[in-house]
Protein backbone atom coordinates (compact mmCIF):
# COMPACT_ATOMS: atom_id res chain seq x y z
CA UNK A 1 97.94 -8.43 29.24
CA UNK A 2 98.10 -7.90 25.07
CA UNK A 3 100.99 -5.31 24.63
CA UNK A 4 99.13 -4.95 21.29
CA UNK A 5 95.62 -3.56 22.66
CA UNK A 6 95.01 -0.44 23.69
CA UNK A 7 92.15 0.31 26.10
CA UNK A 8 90.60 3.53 26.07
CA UNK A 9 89.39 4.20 29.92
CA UNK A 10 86.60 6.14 29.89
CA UNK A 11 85.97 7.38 33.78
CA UNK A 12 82.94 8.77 35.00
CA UNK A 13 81.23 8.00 37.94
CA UNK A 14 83.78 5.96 39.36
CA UNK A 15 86.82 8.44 40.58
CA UNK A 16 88.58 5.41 42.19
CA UNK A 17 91.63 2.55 41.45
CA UNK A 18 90.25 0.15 43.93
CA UNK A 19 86.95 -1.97 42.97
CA UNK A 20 86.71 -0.53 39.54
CA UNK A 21 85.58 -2.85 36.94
CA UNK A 22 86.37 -0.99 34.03
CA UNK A 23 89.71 -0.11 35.14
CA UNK A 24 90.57 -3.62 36.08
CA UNK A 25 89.32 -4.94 32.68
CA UNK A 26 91.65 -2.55 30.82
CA UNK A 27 95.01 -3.46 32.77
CA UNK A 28 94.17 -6.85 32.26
CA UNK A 29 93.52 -6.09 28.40
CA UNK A 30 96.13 -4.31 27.74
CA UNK A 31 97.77 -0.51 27.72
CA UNK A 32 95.36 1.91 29.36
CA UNK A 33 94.59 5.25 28.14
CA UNK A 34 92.32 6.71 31.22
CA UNK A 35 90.52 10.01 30.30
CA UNK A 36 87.91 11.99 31.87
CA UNK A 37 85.38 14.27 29.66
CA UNK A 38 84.04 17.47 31.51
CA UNK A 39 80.80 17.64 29.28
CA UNK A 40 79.50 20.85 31.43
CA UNK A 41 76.45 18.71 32.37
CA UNK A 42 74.83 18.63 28.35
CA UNK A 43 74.41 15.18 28.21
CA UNK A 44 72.91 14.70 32.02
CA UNK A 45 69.50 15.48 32.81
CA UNK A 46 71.02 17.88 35.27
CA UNK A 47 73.93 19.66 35.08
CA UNK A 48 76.62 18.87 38.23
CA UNK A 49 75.55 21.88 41.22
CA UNK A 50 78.22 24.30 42.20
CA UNK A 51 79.21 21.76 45.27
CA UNK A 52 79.78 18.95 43.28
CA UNK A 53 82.02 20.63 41.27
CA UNK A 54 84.00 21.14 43.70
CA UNK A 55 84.29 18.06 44.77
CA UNK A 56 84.86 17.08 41.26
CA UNK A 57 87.70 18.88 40.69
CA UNK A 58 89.46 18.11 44.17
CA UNK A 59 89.00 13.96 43.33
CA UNK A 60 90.54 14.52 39.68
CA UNK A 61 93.66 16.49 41.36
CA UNK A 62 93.94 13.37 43.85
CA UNK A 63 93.27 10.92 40.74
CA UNK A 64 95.61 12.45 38.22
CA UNK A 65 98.21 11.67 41.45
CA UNK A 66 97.44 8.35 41.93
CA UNK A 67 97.57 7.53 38.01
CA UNK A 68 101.05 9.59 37.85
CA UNK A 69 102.19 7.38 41.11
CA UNK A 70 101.70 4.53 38.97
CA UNK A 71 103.45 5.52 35.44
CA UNK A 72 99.96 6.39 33.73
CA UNK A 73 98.57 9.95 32.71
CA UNK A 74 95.03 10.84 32.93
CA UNK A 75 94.14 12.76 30.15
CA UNK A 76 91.49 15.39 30.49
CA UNK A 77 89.42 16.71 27.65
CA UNK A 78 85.96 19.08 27.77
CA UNK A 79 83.39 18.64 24.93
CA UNK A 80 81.45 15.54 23.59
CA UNK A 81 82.20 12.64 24.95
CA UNK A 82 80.16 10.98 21.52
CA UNK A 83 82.79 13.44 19.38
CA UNK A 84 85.69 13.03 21.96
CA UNK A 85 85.96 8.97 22.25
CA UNK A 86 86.03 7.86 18.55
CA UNK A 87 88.69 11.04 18.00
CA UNK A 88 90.87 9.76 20.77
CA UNK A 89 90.30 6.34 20.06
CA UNK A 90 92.35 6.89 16.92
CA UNK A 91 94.88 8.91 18.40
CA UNK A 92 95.91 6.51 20.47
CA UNK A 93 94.82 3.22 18.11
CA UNK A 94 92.95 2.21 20.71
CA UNK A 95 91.34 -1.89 19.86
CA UNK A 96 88.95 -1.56 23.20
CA UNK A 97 86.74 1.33 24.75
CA UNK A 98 85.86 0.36 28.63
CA UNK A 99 83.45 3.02 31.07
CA UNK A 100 81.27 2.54 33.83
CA UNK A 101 78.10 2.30 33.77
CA UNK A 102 75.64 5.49 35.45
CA UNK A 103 72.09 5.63 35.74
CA UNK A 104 71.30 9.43 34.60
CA UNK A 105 68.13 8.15 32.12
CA UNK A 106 69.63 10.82 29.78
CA UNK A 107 73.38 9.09 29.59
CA UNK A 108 72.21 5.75 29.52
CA UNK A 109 70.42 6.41 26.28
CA UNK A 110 73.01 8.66 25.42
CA UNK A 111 75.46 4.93 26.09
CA UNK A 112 73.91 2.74 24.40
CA UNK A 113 73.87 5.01 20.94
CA UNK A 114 77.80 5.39 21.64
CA UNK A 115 78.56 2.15 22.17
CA UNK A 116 76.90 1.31 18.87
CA UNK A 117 79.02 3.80 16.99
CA UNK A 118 82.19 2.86 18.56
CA UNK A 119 81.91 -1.03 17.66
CA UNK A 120 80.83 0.23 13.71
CA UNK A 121 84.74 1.71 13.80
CA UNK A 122 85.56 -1.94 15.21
CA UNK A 123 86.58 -1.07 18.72
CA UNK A 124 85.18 -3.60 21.14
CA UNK A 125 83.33 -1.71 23.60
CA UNK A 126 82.83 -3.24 27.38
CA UNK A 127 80.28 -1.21 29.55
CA UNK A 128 80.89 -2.28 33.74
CA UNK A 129 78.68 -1.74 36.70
CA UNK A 130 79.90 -0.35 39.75
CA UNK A 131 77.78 2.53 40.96
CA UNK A 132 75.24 0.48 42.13
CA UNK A 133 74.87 -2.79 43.99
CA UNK A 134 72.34 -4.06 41.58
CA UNK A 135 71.38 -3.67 37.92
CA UNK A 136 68.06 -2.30 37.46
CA UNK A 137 66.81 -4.61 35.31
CA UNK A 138 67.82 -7.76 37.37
CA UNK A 139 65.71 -6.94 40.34
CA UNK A 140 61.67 -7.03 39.39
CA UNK A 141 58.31 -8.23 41.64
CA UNK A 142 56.89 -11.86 41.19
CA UNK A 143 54.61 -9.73 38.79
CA UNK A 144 57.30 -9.10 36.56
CA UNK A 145 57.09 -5.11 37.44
CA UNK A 146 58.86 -2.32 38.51
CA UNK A 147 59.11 -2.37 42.53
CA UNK A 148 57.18 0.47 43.93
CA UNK A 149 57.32 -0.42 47.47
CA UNK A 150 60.85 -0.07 49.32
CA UNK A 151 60.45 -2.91 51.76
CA UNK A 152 59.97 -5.66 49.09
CA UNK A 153 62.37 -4.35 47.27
CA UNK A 154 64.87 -4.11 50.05
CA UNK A 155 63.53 -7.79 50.44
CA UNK A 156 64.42 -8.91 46.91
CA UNK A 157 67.95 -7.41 47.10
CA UNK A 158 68.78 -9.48 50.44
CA UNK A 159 67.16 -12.12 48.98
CA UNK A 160 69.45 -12.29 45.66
CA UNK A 161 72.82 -13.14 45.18
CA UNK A 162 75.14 -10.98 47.36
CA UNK A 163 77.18 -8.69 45.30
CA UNK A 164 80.44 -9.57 44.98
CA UNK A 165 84.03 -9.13 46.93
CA UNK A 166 85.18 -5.45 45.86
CA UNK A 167 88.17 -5.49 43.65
CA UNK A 168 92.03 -4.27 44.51
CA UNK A 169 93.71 -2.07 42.83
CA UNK A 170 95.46 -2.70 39.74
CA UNK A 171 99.21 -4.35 40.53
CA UNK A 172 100.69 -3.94 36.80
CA UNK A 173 99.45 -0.89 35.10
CA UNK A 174 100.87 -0.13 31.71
CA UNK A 175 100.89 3.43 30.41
CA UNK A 176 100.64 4.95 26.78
CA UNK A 177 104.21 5.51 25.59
CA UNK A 178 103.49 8.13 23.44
CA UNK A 179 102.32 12.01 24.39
CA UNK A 180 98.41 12.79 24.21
CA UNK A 181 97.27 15.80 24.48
CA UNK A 182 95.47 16.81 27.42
CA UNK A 183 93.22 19.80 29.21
CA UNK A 184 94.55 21.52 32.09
CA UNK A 185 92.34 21.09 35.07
CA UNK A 186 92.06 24.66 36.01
CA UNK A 187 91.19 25.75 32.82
CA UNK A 188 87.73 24.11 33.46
CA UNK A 189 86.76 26.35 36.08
CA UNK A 190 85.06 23.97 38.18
CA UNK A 191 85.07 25.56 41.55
CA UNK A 192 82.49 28.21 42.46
CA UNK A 193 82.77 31.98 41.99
CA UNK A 194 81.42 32.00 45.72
CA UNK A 195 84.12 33.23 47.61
CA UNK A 196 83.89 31.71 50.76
CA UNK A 197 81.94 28.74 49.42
CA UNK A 198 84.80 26.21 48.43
CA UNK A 199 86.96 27.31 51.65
CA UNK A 200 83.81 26.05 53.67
CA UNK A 201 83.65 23.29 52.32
CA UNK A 202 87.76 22.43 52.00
CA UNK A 203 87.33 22.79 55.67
CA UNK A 204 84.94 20.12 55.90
CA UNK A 205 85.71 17.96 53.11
CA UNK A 206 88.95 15.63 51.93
CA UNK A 207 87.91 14.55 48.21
CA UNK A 208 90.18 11.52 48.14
CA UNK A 209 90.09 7.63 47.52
CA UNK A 210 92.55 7.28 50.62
CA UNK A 211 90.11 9.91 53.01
CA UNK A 212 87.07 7.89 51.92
CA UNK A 213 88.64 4.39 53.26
CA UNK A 214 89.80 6.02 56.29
CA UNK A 215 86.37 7.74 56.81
CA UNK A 216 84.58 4.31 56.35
CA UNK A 217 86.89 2.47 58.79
CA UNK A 218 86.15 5.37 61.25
CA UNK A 219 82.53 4.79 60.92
CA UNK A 220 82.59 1.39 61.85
CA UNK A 221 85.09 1.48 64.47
CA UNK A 222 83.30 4.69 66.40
CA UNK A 223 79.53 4.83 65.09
CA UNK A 224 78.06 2.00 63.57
CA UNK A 225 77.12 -0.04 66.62
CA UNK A 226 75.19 2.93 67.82
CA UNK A 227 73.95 3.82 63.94
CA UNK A 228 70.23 2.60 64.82
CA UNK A 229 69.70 5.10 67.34
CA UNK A 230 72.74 7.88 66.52
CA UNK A 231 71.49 8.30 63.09
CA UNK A 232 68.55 11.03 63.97
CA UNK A 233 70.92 13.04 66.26
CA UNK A 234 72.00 16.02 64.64
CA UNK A 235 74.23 16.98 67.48
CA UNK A 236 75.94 13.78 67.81
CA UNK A 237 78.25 12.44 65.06
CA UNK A 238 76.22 9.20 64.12
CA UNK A 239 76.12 9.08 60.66
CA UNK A 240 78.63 7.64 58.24
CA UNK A 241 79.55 10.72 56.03
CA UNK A 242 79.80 8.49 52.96
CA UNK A 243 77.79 9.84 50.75
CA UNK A 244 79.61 12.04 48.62
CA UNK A 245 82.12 9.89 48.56
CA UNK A 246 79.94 6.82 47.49
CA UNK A 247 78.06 9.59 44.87
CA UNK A 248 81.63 10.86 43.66
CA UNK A 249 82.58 6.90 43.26
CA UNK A 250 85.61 7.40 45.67
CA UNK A 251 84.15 4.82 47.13
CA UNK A 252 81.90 1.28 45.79
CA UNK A 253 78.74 0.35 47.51
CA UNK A 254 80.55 -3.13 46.85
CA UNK A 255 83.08 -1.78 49.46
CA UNK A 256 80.63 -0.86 52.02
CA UNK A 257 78.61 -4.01 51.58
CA UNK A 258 81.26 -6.05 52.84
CA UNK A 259 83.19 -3.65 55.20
CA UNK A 260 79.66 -3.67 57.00
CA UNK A 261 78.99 -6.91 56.58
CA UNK A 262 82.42 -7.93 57.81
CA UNK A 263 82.22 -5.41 61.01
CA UNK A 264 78.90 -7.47 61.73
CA UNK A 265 80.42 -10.67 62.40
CA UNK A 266 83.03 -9.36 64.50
CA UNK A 267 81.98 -10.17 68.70
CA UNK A 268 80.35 -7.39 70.12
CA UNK A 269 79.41 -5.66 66.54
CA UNK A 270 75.78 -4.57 66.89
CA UNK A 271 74.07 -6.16 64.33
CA UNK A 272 70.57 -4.53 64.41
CA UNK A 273 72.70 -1.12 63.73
CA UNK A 274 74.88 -2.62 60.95
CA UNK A 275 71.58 -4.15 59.22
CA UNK A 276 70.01 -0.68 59.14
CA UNK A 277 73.02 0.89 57.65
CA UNK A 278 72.65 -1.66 55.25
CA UNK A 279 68.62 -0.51 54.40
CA UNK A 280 70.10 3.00 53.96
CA UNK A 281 72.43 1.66 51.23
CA UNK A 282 69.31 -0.21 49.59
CA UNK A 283 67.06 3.23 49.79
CA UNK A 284 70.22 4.30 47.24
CA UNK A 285 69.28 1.12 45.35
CA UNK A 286 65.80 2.00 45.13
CA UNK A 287 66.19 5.29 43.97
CA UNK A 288 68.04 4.79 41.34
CA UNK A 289 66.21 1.84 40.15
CA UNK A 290 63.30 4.03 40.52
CA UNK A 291 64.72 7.13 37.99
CA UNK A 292 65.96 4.74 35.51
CA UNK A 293 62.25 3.17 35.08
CA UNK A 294 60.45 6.03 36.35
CA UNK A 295 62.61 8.89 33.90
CA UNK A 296 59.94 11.30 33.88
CA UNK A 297 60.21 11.67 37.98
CA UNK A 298 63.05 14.28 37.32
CA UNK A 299 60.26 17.09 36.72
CA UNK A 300 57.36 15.51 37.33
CA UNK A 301 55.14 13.59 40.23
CA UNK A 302 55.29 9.99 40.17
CA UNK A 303 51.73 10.30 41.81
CA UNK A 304 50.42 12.53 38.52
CA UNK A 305 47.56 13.78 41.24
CA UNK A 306 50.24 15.74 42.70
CA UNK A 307 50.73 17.63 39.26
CA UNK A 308 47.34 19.56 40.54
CA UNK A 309 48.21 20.56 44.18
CA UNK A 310 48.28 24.35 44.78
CA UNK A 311 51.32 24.50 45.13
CA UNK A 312 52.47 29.22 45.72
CA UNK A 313 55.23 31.12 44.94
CA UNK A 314 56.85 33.29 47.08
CA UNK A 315 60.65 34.43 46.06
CA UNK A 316 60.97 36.16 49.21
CA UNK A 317 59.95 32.96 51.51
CA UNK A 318 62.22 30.76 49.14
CA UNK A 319 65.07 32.99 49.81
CA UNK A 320 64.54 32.93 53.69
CA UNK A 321 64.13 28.88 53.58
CA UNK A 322 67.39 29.15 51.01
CA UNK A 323 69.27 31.14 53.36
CA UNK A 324 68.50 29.57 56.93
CA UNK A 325 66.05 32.66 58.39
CA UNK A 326 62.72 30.83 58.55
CA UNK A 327 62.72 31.38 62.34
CA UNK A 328 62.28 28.20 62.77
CA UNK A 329 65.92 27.20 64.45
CA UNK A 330 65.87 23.06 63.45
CA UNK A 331 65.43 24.23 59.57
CA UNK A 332 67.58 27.74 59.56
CA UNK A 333 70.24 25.28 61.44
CA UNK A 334 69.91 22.62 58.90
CA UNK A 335 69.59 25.27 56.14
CA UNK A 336 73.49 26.67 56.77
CA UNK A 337 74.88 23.74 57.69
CA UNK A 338 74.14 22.61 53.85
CA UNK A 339 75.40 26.31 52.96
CA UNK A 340 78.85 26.23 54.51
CA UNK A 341 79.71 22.40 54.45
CA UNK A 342 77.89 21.10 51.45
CA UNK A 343 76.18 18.55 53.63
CA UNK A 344 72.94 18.44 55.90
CA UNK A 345 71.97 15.75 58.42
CA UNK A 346 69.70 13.31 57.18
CA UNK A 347 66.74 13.88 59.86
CA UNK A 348 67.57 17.52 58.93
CA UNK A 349 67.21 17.26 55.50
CA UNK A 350 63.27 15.44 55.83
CA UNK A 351 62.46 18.54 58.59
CA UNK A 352 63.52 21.61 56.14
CA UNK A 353 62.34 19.57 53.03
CA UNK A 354 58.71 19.26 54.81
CA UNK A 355 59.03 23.01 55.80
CA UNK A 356 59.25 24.10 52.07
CA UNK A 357 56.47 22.37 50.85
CA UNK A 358 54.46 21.69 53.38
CA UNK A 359 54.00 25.31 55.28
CA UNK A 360 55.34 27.06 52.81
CA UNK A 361 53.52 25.40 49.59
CA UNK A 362 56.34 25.66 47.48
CA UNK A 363 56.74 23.00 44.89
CA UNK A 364 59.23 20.19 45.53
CA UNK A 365 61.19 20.72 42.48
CA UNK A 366 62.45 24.30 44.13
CA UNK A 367 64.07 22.15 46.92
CA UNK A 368 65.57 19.43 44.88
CA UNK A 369 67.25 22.06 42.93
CA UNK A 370 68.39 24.14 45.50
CA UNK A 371 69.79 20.62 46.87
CA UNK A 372 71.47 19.56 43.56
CA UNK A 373 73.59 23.28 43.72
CA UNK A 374 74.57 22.67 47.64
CA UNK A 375 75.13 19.09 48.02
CA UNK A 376 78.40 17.81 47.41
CA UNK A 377 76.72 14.38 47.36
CA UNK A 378 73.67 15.31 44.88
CA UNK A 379 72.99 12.04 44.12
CA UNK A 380 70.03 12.16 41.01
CA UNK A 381 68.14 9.13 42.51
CA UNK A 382 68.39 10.19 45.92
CA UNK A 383 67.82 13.73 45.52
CA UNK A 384 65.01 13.21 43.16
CA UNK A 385 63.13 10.73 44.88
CA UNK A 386 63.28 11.46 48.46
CA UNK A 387 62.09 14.84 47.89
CA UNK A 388 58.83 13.15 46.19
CA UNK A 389 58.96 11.01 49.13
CA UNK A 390 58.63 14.07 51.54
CA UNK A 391 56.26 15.94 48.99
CA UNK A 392 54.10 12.72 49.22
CA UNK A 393 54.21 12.16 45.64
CA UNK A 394 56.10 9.77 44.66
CA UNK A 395 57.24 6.00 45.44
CA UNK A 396 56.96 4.57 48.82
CA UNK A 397 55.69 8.01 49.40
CA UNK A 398 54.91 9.44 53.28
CA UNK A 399 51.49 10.09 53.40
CA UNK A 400 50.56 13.66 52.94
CA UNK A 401 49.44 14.63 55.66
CA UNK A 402 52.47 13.70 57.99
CA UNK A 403 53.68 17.59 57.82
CA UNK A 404 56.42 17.58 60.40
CA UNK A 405 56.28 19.98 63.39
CA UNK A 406 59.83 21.45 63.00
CA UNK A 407 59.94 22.62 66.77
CA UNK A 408 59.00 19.32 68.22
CA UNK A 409 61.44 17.62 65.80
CA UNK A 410 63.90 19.93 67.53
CA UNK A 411 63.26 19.42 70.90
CA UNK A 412 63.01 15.55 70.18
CA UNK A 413 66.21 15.19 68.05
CA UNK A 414 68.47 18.44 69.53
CA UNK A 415 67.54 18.54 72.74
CA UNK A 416 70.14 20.61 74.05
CA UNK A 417 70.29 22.64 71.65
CA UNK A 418 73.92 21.59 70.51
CA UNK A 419 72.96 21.45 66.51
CA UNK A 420 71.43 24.98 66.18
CA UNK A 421 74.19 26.73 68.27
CA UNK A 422 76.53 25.22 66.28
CA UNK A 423 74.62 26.68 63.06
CA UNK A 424 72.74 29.42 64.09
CA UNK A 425 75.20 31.62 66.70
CA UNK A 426 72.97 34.40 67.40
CA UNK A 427 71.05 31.82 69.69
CA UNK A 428 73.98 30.36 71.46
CA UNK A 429 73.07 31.40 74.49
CA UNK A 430 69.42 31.15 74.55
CA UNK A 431 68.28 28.54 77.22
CA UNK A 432 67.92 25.40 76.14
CA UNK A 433 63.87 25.51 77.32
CA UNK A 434 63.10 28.39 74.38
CA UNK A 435 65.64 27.10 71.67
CA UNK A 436 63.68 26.02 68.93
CA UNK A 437 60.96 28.14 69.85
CA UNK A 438 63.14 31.52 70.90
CA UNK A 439 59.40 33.71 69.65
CA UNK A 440 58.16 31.96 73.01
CA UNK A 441 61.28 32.77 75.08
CA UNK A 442 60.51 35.20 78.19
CA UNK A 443 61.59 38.73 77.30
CA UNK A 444 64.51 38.48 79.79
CA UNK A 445 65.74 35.85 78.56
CA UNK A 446 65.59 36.95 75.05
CA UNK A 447 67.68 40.13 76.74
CA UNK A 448 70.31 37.79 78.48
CA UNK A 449 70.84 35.69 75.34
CA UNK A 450 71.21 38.86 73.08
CA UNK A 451 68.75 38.46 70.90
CA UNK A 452 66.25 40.70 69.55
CA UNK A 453 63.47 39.12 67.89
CA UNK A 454 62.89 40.62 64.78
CA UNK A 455 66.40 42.25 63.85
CA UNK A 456 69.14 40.04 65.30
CA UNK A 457 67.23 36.71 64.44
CA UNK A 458 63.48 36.57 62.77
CA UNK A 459 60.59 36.13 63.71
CA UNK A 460 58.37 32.36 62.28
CA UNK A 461 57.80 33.72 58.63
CA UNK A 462 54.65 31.21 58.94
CA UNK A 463 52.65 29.47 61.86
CA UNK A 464 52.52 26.35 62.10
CA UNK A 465 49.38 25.32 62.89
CA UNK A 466 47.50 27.62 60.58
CA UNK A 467 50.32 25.75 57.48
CA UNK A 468 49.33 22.52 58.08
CA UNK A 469 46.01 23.59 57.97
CA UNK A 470 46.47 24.95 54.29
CA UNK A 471 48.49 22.15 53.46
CA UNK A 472 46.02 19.84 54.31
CA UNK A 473 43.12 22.01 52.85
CA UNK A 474 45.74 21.85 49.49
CA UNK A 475 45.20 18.10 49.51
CA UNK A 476 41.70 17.74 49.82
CA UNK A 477 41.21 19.91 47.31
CA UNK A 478 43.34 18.32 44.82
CA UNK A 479 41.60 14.79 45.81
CA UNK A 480 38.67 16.50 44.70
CA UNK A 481 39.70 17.71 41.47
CA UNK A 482 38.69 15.28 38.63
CA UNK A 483 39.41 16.75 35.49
């Protein structure tokens, strides 16, 4: 360490001490100056959703901590990061400027013309990865091209070198001695006006670096061997909950590599479980690689056919898919869920995706958005591209006319009935024969369970036979569209 640098910290997408590259540069460097620049979303194709805000705000509380812990202050400031940086370079005389590296196509343009200014004042200027396991541009076909196709690319990325060992935490981390003015947190107004939104999700949620290490280590000592099948079981805990935490950058993909890979050569570790975890953290991979060469794919169809499906409008069926009363039990279940935890299952989130656009017609860019608001891991690559995926229309895509048949999906993947009870209440105690299809239920035992069809739950706002019909009429007439 140079007592006489000063590294400017610039966090972003990497809310963490452990296995950050930037961080680690600048302790090694010299005195660090962290600060974190709430830029209300104007230099990100999207602004953050109301969820992730939240989430936002409960990692900086736990970050500002840990920095404090450690004799270093984390200085918040809202505005320009381009105006911001060179202004607090010179307050504190910074020599170096050190950030992370994210993928938004509208920030890394946005980097590249700030890193540019920032060396002209004769800062040196170090730009880290971290949020993903693999640069974009180091991973490209024998063609020399973009991949496409997940499985080659999922392929390429076992096939190249393995990312390396995740980083510890800094040991000796020197502080500025001198005050710096800095935002308080609250002023920023980051949670949700929603009342009962952010106590939901509190309930739910633990936005810390500590909870996402002890939330991995559960995974793999309760779920993972079972992850292969558990994974599609909405009424089983099966998944590994990481997401927002891996989105937020509480947590590396470096980490998980090698906590998973680890687990998997431990006796007994099922393997075959463990190595599709690992695919799910190379569909991240792909869909980030996939924005940052494919920009236009945050408004538009990969597949530019797609750009003439007849897609409808209906405000009133949005609203019922938006607020879980489709009368369809999987999706309304799946729907709240996202509502009051910020989170939906996985298998979930392809059956109420399909439902929207497929029987309803509604363009995938209503769900995407509605996702980015609700998610508390509203990852831009992920979010963006599996909904294309669903719609049919972009990468990898599923073909079109795979339109999910949310009741069977039910029956297959709740089949007691355990999800939607927990999520929908006013069918708790419907028999588990008529629960994802109560508008089939006898009358008596509609009567037993309490439910009146209609008023205390509603009726399908669409059948599905006569949807996938239209949806599939809605393709072949946009195949046959030439101009």
């Amino acid at each position: 360490m140079d007592k006489k640098r000063t590294v400017l910290l610039w966090v972003r997408g990497d809310i963490r001490l452990a296995d950050n590259s930037a961080l680690t540069y600048a302790a090694e460097t010299g005195v660090v100056v962290p600060v974190y620049i709430w830029e209300d979303g104007k230099a990100e194709s999207l602004p953050p959703g109301g969820a992730a805000r939240w989430w936002l705000q409960q990692a900086l509380v736990d970050l500002q901590a840990q920095f404090h812990k450690r004799g270093c202050k984390l200085i918040l400031r809202r505005g320009d990061a381009a105006r911001i940086l060179p202004q607090l370079a010179k307050e504190c005389r910074a020599t170096d400027v050190a950030w992370g590296r994210v993928y938004d196509p509208e920030t890394v343009a946005r980097d590249e013309k700030l890193a540019a200014r920032l060396r002209r004042q004769k800062l040196d200027v170090s730009i880290h990865d971290g949020y993903l396991l693999f640069a974009p541009e180091t991973l490209r076909t024998k063609a020399g091209t973009v991949f496409k196709v997940f499985t080659p690319f999922s392929r390429a990325c076992l096939a190249a070198k393995p990312p390396s060992k995740p980083l510890p935490p800094p040991q000796d981390l020197r502080g500025f001695s001198q005050p710096i003015k800095s935002d308080i947190l609250k002023t920023w107004k980051l949670t949700p006006a929603k009342a009962q939104w952010p106590k939901g999700l509190a309930d739910d949620w633990e936005p810390t670096e500590q909870a996402a290490h002890e939330q991995l280590h559960e995974f793999i000592q309760h779920n993972l061997n079972a992850y292969k099948t558990g994974r599609d079981r909405p009424d089983r805990e099966g998944t590994s909950r990481l997401s927002p935490y891996l989105h937020h950058g509480l947590l590396s993909p470096r980490q998980i590599w090698h906590a998973i890979h680890q687990a998997m050569h431990k006796p007994g570790a099922g393997s075959p479980s463990a190595e599709r975890y690992i695919l799910e953290i190379l569909w991240r991979e792909f869909c980030n690689h996939l924005i940052v060469n494919f920009p236009t794919m945050l408004d538009k169809p990969l597949d530019r056919r797609f750009s003439k499906f007849p897609y409808r409008a209906s405000a009133k069926e949005l609203a019922a898919w938006q607020k879980g009363l489709t009368g369809y039990p999987i999706v309304d279940a799946g729907m709240r869920q996202l509502w009051n935890t910020g989170w939906m299952h996985n298998r979930v989130r392809m059956v109420v995706a399909s439902f929207l656009i497929k029987h309803l017609l509604h363009s995938w860019r209503e769900g995407m958005l509605w996702f980015w608001d609700t998610l508390v891991d509203a990852d831009l690559g992920n979010n963006t591209a599996n909904w294309q995926w669903v719609a049919g229309c972009g990468a990898d895509a599923a073909p079109y006319f795979r339109i999910f048949n949310p009741t069977l999906q039910g029956r297959k993947f709740d089949p007691d009935g355990t999800y939607v009870r927990m999520y929908v209440p006013e069918l708790a105690k419907l028999d588990a024969r008529y629960i994802h299809e109560p508008s089939k239920a006898p009358p008596d035992a509609l009567r037993k369970a309490g439910i009146t069809l209609g008023k205390t739950y509603p009726l399908p706002i669409v059948d599905h036979s006569a949807a996938r019909t239209r949806a599939l009429l809605g393709l072949k007439r946009m195949r046959a569209d030439k101009t």
